[in-house]
Protein backbone atom coordinates (compact mmCIF):
# COMPACT_ATOMS: atom_id res chain seq x y z
CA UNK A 1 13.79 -41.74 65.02
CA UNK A 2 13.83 -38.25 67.23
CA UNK A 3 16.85 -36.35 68.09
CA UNK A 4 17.93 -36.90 71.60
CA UNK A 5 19.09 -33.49 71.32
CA UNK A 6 15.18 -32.06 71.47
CA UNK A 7 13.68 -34.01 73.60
CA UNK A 8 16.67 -33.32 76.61
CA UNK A 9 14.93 -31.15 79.72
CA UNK A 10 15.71 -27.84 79.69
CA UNK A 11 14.87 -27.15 76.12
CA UNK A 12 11.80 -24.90 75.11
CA UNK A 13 10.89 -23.89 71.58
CA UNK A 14 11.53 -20.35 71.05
CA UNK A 15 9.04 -18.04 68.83
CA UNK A 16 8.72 -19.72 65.33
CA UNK A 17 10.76 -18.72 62.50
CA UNK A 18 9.75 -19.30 59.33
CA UNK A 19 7.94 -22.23 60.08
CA UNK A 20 10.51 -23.60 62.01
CA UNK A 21 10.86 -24.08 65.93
CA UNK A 22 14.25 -22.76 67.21
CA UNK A 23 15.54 -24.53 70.69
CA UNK A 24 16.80 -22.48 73.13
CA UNK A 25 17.86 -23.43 76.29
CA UNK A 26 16.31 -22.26 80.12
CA UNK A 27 19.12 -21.26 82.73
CA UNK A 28 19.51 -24.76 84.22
CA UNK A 29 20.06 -26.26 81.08
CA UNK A 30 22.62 -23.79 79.71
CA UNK A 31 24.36 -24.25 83.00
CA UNK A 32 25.07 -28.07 82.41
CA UNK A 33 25.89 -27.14 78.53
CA UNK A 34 28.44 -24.99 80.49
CA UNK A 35 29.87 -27.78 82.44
CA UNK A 36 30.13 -30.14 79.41
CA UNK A 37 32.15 -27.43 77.76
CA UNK A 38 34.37 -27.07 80.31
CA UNK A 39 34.50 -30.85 80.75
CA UNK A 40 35.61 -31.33 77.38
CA UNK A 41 38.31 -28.62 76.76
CA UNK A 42 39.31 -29.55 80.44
CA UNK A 43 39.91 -33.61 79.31
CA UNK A 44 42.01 -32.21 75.94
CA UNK A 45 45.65 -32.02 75.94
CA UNK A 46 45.39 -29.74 73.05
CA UNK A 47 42.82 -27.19 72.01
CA UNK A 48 39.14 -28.19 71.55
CA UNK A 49 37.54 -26.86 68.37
CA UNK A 50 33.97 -24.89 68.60
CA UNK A 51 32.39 -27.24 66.02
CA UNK A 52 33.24 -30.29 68.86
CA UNK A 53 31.86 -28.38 71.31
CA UNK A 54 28.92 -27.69 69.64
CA UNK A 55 28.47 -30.96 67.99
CA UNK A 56 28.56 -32.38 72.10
CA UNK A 57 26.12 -30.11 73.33
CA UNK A 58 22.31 -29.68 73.91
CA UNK A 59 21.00 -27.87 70.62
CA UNK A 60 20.55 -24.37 71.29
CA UNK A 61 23.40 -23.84 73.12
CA UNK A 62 25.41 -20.88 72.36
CA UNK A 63 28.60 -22.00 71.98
CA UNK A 64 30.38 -18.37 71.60
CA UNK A 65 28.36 -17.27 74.56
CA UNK A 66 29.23 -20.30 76.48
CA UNK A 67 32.95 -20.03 76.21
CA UNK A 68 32.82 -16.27 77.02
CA UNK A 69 31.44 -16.87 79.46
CA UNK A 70 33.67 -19.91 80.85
CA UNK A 71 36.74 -17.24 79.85
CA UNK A 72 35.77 -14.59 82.30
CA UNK A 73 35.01 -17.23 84.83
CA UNK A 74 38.61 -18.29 84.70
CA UNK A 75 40.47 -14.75 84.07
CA UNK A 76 41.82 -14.42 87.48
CA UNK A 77 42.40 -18.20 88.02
CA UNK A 78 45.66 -20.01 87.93
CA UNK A 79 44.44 -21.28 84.54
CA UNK A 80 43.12 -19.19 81.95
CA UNK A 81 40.77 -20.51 79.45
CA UNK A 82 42.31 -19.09 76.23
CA UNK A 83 40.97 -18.81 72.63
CA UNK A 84 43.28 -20.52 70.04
CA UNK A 85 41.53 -18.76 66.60
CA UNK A 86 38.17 -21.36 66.68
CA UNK A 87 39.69 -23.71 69.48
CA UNK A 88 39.76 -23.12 73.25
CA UNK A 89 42.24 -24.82 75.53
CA UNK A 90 42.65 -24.34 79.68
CA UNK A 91 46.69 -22.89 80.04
CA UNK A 92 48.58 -21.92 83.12
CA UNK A 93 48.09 -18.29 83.91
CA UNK A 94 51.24 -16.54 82.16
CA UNK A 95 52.53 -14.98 85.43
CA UNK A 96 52.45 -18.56 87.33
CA UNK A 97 54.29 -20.30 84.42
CA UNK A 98 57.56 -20.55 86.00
CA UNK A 99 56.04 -22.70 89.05
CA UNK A 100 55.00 -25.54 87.40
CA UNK A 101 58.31 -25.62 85.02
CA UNK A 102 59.78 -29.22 84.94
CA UNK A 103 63.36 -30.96 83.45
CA UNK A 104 60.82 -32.95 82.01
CA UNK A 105 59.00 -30.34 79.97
CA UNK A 106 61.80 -27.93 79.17
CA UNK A 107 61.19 -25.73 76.56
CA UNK A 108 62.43 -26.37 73.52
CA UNK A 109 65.18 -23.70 72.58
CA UNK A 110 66.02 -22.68 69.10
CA UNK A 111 69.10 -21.36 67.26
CA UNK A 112 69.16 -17.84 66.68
CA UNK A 113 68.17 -18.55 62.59
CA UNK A 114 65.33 -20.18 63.69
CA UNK A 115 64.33 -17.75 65.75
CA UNK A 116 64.85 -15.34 63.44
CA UNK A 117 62.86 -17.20 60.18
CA UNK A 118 59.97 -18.00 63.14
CA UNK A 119 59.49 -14.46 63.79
CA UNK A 120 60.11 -13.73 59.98
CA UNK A 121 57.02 -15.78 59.39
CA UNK A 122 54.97 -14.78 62.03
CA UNK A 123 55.16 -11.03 61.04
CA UNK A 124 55.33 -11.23 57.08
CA UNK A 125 53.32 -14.15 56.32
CA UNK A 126 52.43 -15.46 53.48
CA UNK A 127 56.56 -15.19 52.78
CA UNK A 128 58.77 -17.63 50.32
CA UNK A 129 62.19 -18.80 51.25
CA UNK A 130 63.54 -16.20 48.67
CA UNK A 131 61.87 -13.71 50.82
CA UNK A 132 62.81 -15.06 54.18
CA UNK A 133 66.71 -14.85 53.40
CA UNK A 134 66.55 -11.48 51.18
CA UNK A 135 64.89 -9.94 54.88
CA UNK A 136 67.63 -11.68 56.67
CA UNK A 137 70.40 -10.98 53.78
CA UNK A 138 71.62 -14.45 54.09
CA UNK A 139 70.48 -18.16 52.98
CA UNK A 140 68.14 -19.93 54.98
CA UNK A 141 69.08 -23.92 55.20
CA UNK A 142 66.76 -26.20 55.08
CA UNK A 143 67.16 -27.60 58.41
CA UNK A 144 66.54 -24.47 59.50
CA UNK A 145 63.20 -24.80 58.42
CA UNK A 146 63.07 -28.91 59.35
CA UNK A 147 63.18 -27.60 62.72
CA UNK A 148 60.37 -25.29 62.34
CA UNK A 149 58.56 -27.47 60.65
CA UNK A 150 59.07 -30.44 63.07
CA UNK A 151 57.83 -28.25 65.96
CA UNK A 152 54.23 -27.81 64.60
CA UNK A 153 55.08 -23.98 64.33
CA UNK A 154 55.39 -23.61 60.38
CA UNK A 155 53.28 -25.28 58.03
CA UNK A 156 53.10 -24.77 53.70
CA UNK A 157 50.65 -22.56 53.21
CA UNK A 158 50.56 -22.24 49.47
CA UNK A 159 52.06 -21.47 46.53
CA UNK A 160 53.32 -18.15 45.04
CA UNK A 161 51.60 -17.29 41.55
CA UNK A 162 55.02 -16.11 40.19
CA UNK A 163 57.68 -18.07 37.89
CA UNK A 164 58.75 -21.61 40.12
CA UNK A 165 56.06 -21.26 41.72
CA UNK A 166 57.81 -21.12 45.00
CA UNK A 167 55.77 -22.91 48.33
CA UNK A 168 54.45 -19.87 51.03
CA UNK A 169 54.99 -20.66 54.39
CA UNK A 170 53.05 -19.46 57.47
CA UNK A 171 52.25 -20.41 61.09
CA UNK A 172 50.43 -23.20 62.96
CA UNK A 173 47.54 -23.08 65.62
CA UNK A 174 50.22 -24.73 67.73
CA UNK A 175 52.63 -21.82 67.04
CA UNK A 176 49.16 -19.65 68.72
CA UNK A 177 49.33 -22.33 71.54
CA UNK A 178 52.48 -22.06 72.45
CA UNK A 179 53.13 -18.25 72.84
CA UNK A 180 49.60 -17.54 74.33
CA UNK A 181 48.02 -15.70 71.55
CA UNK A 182 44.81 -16.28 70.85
CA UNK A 183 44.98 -14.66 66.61
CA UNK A 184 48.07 -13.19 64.85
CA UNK A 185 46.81 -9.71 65.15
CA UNK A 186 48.02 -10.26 69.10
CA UNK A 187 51.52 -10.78 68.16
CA UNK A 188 53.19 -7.77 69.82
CA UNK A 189 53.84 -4.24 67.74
CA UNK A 190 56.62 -2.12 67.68
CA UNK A 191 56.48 -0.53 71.49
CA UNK A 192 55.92 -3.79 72.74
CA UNK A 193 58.99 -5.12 71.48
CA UNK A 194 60.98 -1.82 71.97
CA UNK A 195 59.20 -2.63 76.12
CA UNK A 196 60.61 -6.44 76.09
CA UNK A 197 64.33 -4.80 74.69
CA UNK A 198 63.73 -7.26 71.33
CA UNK A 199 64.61 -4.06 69.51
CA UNK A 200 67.34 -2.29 70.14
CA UNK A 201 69.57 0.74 69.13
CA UNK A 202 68.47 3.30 66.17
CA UNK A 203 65.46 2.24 64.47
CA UNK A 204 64.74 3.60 61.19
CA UNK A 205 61.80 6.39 61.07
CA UNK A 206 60.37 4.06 58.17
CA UNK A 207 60.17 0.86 60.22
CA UNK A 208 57.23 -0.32 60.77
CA UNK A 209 55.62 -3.73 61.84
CA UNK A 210 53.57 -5.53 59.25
CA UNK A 211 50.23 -6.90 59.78
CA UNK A 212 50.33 -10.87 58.45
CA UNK A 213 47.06 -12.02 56.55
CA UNK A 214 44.37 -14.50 58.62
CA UNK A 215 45.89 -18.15 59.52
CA UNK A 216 43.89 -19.55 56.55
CA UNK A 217 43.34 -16.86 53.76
CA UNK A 218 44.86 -17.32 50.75
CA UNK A 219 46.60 -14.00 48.98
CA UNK A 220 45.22 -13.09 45.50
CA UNK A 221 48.56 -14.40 44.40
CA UNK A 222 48.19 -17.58 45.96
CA UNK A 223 47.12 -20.97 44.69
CA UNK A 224 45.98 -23.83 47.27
CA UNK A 225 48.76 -26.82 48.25
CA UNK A 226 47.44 -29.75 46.15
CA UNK A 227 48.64 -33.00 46.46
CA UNK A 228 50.56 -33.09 43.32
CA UNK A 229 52.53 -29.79 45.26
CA UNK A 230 53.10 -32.53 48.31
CA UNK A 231 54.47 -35.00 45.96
CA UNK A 232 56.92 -32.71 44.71
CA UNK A 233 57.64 -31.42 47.86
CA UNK A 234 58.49 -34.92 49.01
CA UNK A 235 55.52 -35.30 51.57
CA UNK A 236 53.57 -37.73 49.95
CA UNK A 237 54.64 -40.71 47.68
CA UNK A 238 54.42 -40.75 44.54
CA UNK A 239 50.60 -41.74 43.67
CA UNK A 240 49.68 -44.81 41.25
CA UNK A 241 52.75 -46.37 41.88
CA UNK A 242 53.32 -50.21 43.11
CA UNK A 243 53.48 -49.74 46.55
């Protein structure tokens, strides 16, 4: 059987390649890969992955290019199309957010703990719960982190190669979502926060913001979440018992 996929108009074979024909596509075509794109992230409540995209579209399509390209279209739009690390999803521009602000949709508000272990998390990632409450210099509960958790913000990352072996935590592509950033390195520095009056009073000369490691790297001191961890953990039931 052919692929569809090479036999759609538009397509042309580009200069061979070891052998092998390489499909690119002529202007029209890319144009309507360009509409499918934004068909498909427009449909999605919740942000489209590049693989999707790609696995939707004509072969030959340049995905990356595509989405730039769909970006800039929208930058001065009242939606933005933002990148979400490898996802894309259409969001109200940031400065028209309060219009469209519903009882229905308020947004959710958290204790000042959580707030404070969120942005723990966010900035020091990978971080234990020993860590989190030696930085705050007092216990974290765990509803506390229920909360976080329950919210799609927090997720186990790992765990710690030290004695107990104690779970890493770190943040969600929903915790990207939510507060418009598009990779961790856009969380806001120290002027930024010193601009938006988060940080206050005398700051130490020493104080500096850390720089968290990517959403899905392991440390060198970490070991991957198996699902013996989520057993013990309580996430999972117990496995090879009667059900």
């Amino acid at each position: 059987m052919t692929d569809p996929q090479n036999d759609l108009p538009g397509m042309r074979p580009a200069e061979e390649n070891g052998g092998a024909e390489e499909m690119r596509l002529d202007a029209r075509a890319e144009q309507e890969a360009e509409r499918i794109a934004e068909a498909l992230v427009f449909a999605s409540a919740q942000p489209v992955s590049e693989t999707y995209i790609a696995a939707r579209l004509p072969r030959g399509a340049d995905v990356p290019r595509i989405m730039a390209r769909l970006k800039s279209l929208y930058a001065d739009r009242g939606v933005h199309l933002l990148q979400v690390a490898d996802h894309w999803a259409f969001r109200t521009a940031a400065d028209l957010s309060f219009v469209v602000q519903t009882d229905e949709n308020e947004v959710r508000k958290l204790s000042r703990a959580a707030l404070e272990v969120l942005a723990i998390i966010a900035y020091h990632q990978p971080v234990t719960r020993a860590e989190i409450e030696d930085i705050r210099g007092v216990q974290t509960s765990k509803g506390t982190i229920d909360v976080l958790m329950e919210a799609g913000w927090i997720r186990f990352r790992g765990r710690r190669r030290t004695p107990g072996r104690p779970v890493t935590f770190g943040t969600t592509r929903d915790f990207l979502d939510h507060f418009g950033l598009e990779e961790l390195r856009d969380l806001p520095g120290l002027e930024e926060l010193k601009g938006a009056g988060l940080l206050s009073g005398r700051i130490p000369s020493n104080f500096h913001i850390p720089m968290p490691l990517g959403d899905d790297d392991l440390g060198e001191d970490e070991d991957p979440i198996t699902q013996l961890d989520l057993e013990e953990l309580g996430l999972l039931a117990p496995s090879g018992g009667d059900e």
